[in-house]
N, C-alpha and C. Protein backbone atom coordinates (compact mmCIF):
# COMPACT_ATOMS: atom_id res chain seq x y z
N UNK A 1 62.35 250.77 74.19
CA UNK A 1 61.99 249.99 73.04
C UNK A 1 63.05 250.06 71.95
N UNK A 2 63.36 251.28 71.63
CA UNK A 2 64.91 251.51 70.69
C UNK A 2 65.59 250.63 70.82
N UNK A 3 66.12 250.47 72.52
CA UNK A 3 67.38 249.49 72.50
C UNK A 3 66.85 247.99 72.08
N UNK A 4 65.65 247.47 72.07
CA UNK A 4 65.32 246.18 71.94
C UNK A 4 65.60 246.25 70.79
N UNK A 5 65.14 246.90 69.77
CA UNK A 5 65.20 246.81 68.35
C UNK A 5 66.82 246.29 67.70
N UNK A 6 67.65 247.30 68.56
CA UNK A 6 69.14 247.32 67.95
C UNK A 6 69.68 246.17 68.27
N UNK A 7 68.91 245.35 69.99
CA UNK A 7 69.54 243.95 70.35
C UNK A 7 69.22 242.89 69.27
N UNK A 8 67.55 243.05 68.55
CA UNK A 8 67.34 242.09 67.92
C UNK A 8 68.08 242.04 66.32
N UNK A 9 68.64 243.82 66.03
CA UNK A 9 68.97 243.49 64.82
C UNK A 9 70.50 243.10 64.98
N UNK A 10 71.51 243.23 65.77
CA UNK A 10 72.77 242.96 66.38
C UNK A 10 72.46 241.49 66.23
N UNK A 11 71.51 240.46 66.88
CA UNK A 11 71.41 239.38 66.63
C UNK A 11 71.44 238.69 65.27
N UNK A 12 70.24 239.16 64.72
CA UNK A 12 70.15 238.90 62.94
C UNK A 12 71.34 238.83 63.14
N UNK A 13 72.46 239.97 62.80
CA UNK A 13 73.92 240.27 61.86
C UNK A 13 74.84 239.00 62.24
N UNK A 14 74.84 238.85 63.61
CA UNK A 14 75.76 237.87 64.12
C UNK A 14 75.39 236.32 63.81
N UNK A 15 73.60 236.36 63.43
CA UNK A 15 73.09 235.14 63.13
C UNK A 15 73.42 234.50 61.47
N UNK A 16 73.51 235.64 60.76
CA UNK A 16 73.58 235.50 59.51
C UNK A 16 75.25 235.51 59.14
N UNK A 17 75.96 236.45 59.93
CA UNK A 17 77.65 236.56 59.77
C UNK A 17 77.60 234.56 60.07
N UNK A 18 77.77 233.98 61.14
CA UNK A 18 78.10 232.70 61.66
C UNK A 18 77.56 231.46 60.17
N UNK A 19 76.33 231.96 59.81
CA UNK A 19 75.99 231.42 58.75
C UNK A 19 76.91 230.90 57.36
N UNK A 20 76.68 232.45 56.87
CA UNK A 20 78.19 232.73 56.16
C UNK A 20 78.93 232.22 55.98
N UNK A 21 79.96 232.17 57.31
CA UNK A 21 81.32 231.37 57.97
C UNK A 21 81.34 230.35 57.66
N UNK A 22 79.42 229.42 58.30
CA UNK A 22 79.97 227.89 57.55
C UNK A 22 79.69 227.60 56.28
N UNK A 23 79.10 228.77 55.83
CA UNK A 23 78.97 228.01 54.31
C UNK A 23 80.26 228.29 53.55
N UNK A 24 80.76 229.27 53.45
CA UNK A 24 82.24 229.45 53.47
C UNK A 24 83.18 228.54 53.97
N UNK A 25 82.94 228.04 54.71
CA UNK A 25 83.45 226.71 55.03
C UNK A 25 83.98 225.74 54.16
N UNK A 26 82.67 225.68 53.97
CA UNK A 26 81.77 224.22 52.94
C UNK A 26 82.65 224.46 51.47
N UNK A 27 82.47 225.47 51.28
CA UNK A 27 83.23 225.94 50.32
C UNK A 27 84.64 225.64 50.05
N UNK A 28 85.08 225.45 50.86
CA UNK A 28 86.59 225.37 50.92
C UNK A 28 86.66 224.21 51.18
N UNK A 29 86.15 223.58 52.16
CA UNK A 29 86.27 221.78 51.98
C UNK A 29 86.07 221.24 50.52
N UNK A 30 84.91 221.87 49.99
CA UNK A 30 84.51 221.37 48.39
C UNK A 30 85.93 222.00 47.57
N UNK A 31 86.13 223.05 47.92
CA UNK A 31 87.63 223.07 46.72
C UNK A 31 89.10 222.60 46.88
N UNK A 32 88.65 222.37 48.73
CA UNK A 32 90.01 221.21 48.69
C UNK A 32 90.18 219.62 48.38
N UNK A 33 88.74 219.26 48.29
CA UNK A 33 88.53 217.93 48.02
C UNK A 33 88.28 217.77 46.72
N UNK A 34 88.28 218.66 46.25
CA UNK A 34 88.39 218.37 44.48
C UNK A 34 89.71 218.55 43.90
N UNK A 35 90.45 219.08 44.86
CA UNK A 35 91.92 219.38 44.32
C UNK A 35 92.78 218.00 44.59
N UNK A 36 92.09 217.66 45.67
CA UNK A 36 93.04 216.53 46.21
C UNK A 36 92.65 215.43 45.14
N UNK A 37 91.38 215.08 44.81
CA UNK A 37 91.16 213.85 43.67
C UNK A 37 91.51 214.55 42.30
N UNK A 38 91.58 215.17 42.17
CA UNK A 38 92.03 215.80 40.67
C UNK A 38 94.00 215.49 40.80
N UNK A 39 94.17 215.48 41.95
CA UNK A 39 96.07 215.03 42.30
C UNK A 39 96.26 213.90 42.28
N UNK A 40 94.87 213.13 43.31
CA UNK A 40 95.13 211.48 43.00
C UNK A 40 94.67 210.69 41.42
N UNK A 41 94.64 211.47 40.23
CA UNK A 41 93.98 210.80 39.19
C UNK A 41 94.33 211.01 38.30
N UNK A 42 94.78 210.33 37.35
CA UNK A 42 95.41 210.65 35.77
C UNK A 42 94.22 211.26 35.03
N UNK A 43 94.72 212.20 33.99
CA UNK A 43 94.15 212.46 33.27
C UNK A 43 94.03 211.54 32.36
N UNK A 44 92.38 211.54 31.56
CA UNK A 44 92.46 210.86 30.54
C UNK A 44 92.32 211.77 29.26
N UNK A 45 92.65 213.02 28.89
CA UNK A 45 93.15 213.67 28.34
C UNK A 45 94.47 213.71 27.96
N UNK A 46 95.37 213.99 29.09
CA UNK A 46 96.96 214.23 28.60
C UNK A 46 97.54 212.92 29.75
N UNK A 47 98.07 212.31 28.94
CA UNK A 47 98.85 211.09 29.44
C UNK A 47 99.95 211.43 30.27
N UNK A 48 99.50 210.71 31.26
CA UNK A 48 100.92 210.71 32.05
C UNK A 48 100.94 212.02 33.29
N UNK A 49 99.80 212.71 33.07
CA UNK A 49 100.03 213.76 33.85
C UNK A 49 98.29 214.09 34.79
N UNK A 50 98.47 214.38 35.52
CA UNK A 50 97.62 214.34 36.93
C UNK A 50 96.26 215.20 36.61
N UNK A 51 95.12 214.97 36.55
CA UNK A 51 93.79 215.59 36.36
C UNK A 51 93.93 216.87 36.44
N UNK A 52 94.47 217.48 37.65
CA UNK A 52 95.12 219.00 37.80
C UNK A 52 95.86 219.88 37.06
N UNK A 53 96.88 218.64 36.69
CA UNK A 53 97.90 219.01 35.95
C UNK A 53 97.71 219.56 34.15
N UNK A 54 96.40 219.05 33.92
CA UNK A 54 95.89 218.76 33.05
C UNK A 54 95.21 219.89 32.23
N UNK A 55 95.50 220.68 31.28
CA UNK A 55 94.88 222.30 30.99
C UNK A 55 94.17 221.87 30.07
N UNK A 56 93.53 220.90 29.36
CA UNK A 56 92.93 220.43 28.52
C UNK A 56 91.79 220.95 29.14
N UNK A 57 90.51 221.54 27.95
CA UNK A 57 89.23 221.67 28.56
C UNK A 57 88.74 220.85 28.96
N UNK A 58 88.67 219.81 28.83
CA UNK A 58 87.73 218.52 29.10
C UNK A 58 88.26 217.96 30.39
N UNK A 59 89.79 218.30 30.96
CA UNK A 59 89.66 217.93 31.82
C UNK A 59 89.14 219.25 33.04
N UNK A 60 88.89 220.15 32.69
CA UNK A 60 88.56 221.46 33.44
C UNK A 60 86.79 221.34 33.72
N UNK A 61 85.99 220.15 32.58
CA UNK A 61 84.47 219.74 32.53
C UNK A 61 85.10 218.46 34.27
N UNK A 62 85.74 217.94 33.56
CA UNK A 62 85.71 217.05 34.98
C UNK A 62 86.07 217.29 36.29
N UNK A 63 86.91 218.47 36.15
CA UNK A 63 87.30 218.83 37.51
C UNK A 63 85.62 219.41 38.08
N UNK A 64 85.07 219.82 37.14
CA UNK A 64 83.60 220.62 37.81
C UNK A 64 82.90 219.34 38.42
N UNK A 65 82.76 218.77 37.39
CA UNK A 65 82.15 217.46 37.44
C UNK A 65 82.64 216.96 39.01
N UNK A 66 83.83 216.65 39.52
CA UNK A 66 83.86 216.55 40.77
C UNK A 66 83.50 217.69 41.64
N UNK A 67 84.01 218.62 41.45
CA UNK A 67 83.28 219.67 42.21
C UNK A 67 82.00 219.40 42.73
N UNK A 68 81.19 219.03 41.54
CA UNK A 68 79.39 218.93 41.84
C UNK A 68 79.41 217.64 42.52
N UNK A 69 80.31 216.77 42.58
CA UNK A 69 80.14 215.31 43.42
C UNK A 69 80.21 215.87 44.77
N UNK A 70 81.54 216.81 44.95
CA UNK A 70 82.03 216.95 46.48
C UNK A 70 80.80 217.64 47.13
N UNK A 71 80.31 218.74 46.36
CA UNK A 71 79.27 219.43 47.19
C UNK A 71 77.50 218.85 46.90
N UNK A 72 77.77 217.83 46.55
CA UNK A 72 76.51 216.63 46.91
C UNK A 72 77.22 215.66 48.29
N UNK A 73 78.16 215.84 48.74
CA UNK A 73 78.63 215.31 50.07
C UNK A 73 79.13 214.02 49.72
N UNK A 74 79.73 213.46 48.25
CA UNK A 74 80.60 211.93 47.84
C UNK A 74 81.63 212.26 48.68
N UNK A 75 82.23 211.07 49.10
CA UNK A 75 83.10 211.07 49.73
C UNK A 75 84.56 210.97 48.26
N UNK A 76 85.70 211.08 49.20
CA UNK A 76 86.97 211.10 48.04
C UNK A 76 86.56 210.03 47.47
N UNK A 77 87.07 208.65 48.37
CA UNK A 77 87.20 207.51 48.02
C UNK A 77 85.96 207.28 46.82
N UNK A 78 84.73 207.33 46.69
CA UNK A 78 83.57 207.23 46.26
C UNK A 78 83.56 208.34 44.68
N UNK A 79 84.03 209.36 44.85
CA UNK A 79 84.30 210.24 43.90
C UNK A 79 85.17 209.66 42.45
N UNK A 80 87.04 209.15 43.65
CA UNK A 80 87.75 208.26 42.69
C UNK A 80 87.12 207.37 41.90
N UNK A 81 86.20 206.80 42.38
CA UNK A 81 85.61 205.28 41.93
C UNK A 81 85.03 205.63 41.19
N UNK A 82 84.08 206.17 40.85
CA UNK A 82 83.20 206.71 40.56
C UNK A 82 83.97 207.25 38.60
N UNK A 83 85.13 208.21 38.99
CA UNK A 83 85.84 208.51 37.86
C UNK A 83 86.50 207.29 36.86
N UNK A 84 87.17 206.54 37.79
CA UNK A 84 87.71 205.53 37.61
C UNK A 84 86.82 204.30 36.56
N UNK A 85 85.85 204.07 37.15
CA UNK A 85 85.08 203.19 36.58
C UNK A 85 84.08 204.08 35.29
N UNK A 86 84.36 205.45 35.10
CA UNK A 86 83.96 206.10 33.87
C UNK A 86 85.16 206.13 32.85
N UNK A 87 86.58 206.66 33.19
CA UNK A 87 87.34 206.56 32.19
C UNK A 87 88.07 205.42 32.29
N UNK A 88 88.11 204.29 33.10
CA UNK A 88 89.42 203.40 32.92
C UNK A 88 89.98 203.57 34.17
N UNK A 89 90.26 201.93 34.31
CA UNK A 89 91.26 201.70 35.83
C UNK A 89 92.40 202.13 35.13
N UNK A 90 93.17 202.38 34.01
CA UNK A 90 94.60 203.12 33.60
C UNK A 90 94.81 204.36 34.63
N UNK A 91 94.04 205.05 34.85
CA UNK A 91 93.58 206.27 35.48
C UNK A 91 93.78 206.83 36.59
N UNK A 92 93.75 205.48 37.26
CA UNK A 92 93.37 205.08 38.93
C UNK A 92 95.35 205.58 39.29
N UNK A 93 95.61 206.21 40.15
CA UNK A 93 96.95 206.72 40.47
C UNK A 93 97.32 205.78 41.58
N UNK A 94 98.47 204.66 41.35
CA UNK A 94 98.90 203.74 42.28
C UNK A 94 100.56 204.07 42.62
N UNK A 95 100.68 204.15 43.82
CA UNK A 95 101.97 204.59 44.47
C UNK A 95 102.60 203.28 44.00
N UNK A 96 103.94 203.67 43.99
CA UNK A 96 105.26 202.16 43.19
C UNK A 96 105.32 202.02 44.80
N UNK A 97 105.81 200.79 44.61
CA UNK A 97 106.16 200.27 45.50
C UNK A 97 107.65 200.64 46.84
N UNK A 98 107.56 200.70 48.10
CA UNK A 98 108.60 201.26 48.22
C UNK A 98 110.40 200.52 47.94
N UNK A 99 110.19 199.13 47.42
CA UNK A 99 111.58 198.39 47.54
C UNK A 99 112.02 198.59 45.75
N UNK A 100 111.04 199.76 45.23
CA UNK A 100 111.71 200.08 43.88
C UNK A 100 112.56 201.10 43.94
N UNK A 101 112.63 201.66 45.15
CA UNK A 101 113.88 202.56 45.17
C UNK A 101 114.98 202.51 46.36
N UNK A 102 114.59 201.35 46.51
CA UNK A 102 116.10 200.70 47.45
C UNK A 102 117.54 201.06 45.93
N UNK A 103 117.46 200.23 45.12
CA UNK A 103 118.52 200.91 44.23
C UNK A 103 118.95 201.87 43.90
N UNK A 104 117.96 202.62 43.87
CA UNK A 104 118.56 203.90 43.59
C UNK A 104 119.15 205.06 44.73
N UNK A 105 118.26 204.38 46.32
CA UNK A 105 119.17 204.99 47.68
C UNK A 105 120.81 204.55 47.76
N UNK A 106 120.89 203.28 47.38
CA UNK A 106 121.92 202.41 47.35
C UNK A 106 122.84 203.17 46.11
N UNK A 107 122.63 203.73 45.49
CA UNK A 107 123.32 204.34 44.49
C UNK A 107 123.58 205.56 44.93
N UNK A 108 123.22 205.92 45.18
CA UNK A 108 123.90 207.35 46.00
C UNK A 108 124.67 207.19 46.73
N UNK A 109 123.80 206.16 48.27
CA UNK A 109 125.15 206.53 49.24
C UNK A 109 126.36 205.85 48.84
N UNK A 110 126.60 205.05 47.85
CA UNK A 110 127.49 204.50 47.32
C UNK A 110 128.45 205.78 46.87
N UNK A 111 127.58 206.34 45.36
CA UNK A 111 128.56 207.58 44.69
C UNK A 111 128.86 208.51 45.91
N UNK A 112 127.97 208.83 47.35
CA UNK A 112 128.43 209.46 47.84
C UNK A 112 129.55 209.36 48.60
N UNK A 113 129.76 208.08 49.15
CA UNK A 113 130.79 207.68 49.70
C UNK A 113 132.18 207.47 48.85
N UNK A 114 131.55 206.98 47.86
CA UNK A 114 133.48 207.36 46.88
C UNK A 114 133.49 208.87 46.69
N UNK A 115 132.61 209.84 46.58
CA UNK A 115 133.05 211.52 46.83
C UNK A 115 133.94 211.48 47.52
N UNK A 116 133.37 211.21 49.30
CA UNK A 116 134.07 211.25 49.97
C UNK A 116 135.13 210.62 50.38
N UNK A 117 135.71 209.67 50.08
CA UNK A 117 136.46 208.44 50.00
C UNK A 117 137.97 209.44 49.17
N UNK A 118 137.49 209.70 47.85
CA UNK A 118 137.86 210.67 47.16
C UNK A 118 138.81 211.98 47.51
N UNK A 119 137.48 212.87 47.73
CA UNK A 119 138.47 213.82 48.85
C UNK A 119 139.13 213.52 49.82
N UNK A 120 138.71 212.69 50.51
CA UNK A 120 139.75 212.30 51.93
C UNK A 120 141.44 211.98 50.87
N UNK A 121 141.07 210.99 49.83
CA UNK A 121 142.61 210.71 49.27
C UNK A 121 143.30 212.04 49.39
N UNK A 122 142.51 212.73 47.65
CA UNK A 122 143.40 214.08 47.42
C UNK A 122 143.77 214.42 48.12
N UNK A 123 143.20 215.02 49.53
CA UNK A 123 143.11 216.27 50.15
C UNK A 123 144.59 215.48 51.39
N UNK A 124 144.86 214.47 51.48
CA UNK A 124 146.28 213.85 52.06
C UNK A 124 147.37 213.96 51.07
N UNK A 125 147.21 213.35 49.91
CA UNK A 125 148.35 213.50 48.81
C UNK A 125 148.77 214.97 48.87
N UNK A 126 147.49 216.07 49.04
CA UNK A 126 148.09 217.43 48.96
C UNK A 126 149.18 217.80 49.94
N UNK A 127 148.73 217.48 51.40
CA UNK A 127 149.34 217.94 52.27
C UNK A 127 151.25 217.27 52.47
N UNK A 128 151.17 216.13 52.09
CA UNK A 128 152.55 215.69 51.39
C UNK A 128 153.45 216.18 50.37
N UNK A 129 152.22 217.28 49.42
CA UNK A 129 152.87 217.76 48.39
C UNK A 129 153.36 218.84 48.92
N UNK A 130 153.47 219.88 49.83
CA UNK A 130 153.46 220.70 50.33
C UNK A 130 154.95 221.11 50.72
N UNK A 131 155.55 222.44 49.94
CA UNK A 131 157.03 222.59 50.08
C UNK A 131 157.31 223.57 51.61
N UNK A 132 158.36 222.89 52.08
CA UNK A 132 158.34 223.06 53.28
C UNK A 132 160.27 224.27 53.26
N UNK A 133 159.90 225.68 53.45
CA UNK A 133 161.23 226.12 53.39
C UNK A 133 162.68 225.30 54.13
N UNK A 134 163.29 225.62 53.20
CA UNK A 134 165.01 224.82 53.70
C UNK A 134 165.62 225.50 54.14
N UNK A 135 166.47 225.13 54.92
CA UNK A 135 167.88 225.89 55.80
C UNK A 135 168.60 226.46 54.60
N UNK A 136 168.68 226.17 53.48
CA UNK A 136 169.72 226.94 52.33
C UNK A 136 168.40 228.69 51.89
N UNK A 137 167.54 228.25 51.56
CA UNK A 137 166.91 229.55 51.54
C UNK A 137 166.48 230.36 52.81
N UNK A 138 166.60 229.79 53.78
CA UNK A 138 166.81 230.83 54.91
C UNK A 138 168.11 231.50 55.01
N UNK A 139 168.81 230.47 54.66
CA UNK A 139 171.00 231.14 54.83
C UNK A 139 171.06 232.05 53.37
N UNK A 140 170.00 232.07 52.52
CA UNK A 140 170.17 233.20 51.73
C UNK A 140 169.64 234.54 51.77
N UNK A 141 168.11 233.99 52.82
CA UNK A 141 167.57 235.59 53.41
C UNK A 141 168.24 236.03 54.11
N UNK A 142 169.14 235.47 54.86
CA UNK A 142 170.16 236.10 55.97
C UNK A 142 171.13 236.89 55.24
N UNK A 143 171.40 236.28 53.71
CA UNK A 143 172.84 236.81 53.50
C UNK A 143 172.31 238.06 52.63
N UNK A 144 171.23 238.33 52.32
CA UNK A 144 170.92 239.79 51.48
C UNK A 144 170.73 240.99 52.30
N UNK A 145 171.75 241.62 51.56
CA UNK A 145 172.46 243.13 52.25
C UNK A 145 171.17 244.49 52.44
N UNK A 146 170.17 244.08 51.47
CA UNK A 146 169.28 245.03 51.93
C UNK A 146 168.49 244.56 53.23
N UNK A 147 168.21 243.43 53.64
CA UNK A 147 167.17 242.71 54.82
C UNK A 147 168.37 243.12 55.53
N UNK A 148 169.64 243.02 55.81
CA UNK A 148 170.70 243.53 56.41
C UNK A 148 170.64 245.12 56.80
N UNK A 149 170.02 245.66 55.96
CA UNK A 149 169.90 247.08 56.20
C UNK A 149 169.17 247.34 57.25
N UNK A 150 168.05 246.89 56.71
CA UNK A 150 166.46 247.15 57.36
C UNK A 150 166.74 246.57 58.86
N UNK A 151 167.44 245.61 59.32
CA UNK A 151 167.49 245.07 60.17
C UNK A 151 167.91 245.82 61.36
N UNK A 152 169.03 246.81 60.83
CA UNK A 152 169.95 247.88 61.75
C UNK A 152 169.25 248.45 61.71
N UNK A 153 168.33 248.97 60.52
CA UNK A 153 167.54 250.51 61.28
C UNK A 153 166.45 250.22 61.98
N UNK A 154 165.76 249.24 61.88
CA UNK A 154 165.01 248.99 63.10
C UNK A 154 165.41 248.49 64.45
N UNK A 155 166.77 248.05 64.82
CA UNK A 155 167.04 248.06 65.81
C UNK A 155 167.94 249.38 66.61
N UNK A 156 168.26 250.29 65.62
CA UNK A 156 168.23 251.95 65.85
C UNK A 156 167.54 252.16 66.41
């Protein structure tokens, strides 16, 4: 009978541990899905800068405020809207377009290519600049009497 007891309370532990786990879960879905709409959404506190981003108290009431949406089971999309249509479509976080930064790719590999364009010049002009010893300063290392010295005693 002992051992039945210990099987049924071994059960409980493992029944209630698994429990736990998913509510712990839940938990973490709810604080990643409030992080993620608090990233997709301007503050309407501090201009210009992201609900998250945002240390204003009021936006720290709204981040809860989603919080309590996510763990009533709103979806993102439904959450945004939801904010959106309380403070202002200003709010609503819209990606630019991607052919607004064709100019500015185009500007680089441009400056990057005159870098390189650049160095390739210098780095030829150098090697032209480059003094190359003459037959007259070799016929003068030959003619100094001490390299003359050294020369005999190492072949001593």
């Amino acid at each position: 009978m002992n051992w039945l007891v210990r099987i049924v309370f071994v059960g409980c532990m493992l029944a209630t541990a698994v429990a736990h786990a998913q509510d712990q879960r839940s938990k973490g879905e709810v604080s990643t899905l409030t992080h993620q709409v608090s990233m997709e959404v301007y503050s309407p506190f501090c201009p210009g800068k992201t609900l998250a981003m945002c240390p204003s108290p009021n936006a720290a009431e709204v981040r809860r405020e989603i919080q309590t949406m996510a763990e009533e089971g709103m979806s993102k999309e439904d959450i945004k809207t939801k904010l959106v249509m309380e403070y202002g479509e200003e709010f609503r976080m819209v990606e630019p377009p991607t052919g607004d930064n064709l100019g500015l790719f185009a500007a680089i590999a441009a400056g990057l290519g005159l870098a390189g364009f650049a160095i390739f010049v210098l780095s030829r002009g150098r090697e032209s600049t480059e003094i190359a010893p003459t037959e007259s300063d070799e016929a003068e290392e030959e003619k100094d009497p001490y390299l003359d010295e050294l020369r005999e005693q190492y072949r001593d």
